[in-house]
Protein backbone atom coordinates (compact mmCIF):
# COMPACT_ATOMS: atom_id res chain seq x y z
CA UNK A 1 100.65 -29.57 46.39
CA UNK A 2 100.85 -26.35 44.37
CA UNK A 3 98.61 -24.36 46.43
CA UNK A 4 101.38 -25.44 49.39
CA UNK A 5 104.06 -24.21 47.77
CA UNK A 6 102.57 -21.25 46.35
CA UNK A 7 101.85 -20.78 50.84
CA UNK A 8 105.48 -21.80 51.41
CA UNK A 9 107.17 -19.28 48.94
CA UNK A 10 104.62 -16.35 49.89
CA UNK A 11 105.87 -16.72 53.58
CA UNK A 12 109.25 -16.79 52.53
CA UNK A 13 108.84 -13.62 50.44
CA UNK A 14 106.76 -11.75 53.04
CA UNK A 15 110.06 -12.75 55.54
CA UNK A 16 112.56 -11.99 53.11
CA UNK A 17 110.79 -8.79 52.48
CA UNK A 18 110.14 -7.63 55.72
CA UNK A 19 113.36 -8.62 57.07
CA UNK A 20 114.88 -5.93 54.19
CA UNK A 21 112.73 -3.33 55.02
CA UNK A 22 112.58 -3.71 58.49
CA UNK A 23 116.43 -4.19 58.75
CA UNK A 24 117.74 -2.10 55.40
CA UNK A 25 115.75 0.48 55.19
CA UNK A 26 113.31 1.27 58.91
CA UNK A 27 115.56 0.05 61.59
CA UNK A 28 116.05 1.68 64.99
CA UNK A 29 119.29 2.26 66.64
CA UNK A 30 119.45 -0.78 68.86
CA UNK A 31 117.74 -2.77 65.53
CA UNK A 32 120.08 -6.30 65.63
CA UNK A 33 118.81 -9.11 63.64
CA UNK A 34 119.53 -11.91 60.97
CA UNK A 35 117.23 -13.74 58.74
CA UNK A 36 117.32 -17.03 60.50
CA UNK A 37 115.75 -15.33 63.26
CA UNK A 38 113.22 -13.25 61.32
CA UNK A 39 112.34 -17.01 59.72
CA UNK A 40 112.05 -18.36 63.00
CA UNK A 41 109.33 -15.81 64.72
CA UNK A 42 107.51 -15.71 61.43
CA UNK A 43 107.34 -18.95 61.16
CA UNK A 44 105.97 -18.94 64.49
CA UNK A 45 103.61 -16.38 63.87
CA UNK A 46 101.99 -18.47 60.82
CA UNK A 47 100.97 -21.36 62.89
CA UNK A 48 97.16 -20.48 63.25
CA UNK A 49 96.87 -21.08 59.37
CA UNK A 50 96.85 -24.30 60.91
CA UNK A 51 93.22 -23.60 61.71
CA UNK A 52 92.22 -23.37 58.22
CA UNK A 53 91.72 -26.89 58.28
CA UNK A 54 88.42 -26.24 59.74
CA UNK A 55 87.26 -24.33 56.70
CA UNK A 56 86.33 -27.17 55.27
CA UNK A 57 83.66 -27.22 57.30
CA UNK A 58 80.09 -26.12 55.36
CA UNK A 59 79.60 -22.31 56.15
CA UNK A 60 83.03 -22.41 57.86
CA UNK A 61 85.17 -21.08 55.23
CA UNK A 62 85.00 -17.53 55.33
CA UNK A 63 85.07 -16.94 59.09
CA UNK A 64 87.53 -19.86 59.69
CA UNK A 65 89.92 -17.83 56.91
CA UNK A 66 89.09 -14.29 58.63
CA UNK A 67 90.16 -15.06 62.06
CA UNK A 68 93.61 -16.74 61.26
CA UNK A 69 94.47 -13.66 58.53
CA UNK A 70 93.64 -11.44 61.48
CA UNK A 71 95.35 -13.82 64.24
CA UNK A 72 98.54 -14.31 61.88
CA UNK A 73 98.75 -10.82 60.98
CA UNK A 74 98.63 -10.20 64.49
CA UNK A 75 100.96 -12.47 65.63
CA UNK A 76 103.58 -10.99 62.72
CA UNK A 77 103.37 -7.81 63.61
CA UNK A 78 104.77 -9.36 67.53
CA UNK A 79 106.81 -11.33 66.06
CA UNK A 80 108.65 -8.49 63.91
CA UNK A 81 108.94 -6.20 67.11
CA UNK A 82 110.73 -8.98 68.93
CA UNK A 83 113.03 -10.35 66.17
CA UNK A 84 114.04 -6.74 64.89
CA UNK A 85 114.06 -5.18 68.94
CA UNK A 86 111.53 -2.32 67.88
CA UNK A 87 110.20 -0.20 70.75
CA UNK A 88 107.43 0.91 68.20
CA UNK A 89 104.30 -1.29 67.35
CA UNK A 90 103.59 1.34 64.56
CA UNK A 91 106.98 0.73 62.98
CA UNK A 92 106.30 -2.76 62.93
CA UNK A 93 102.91 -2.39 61.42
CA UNK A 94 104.26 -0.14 59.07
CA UNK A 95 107.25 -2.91 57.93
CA UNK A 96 104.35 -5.69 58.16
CA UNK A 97 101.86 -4.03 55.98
CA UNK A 98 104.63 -3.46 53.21
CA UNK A 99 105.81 -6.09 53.54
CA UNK A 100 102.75 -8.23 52.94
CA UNK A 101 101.76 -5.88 50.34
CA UNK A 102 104.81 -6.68 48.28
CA UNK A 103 104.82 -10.21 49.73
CA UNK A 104 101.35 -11.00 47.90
CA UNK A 105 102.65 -9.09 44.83
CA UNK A 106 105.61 -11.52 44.79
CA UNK A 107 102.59 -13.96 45.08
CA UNK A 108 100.90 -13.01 42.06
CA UNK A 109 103.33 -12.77 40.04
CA UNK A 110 104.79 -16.39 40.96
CA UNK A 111 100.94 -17.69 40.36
CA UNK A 112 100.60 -16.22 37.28
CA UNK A 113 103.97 -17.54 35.83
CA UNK A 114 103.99 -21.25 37.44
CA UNK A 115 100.65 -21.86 38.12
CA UNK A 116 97.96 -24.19 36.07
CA UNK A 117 96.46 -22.74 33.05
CA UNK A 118 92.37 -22.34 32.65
CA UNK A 119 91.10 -23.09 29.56
């Protein structure tokens, strides 16, 4: 249940985030979007982590995880060209890779505050 949540919040945050750079601070002239929809096509975009299911598999785990981060990645970086009408891939690559970069340090941070101790 925590690791879901911990999944749950980190999309959020990588949404959130991208939607603010992507919308605040790299848009383009014709650039016309609200969260909801940002949500929406990121949302979409997630659904091959559906496939890591499979990496329970024995020998599975690493190649079953590699594909999807690729494939969702992938699918992101569509799904942020559509939802913020880019006519650049690179911009949304470049809004994409921030923010997942501050996305997974929202991540962190939230792991390291709420998550179970090791003793």
């Amino acid at each position: 249940m925590f690791f879901t949540t911990v999944a749950l919040l980190g999309w959020v945050a990588w949404a959130l985030v991208t939607f603010e750079v992507g919308y605040r601070l790299m848009p383009q002239p014709q650039t016309r979007a609200d969260v909801g929809e940002l949500l929406r096509t990121t949302g979409f975009a997630t659904t091959p982590g559906l496939f890591r299911v499979f990496g329970v598999m024995p020998g599975a785990t690493w190649p079953v995880f590699g594909a999807t981060a690729i494939w969702m990645l992938v699918a992101m970086v569509i799904a942020v060209r559509q939802a913020l009408d880019y006519t650049s891939t690179a911009r949304a690559i470049a809004v994409c890779a921030l923010g997942w970069v501050l996305a997974i340090a929202i991540s962190i941070v939230l792991g390291l505050l709420f998550g179970p101790t090791v003793s």
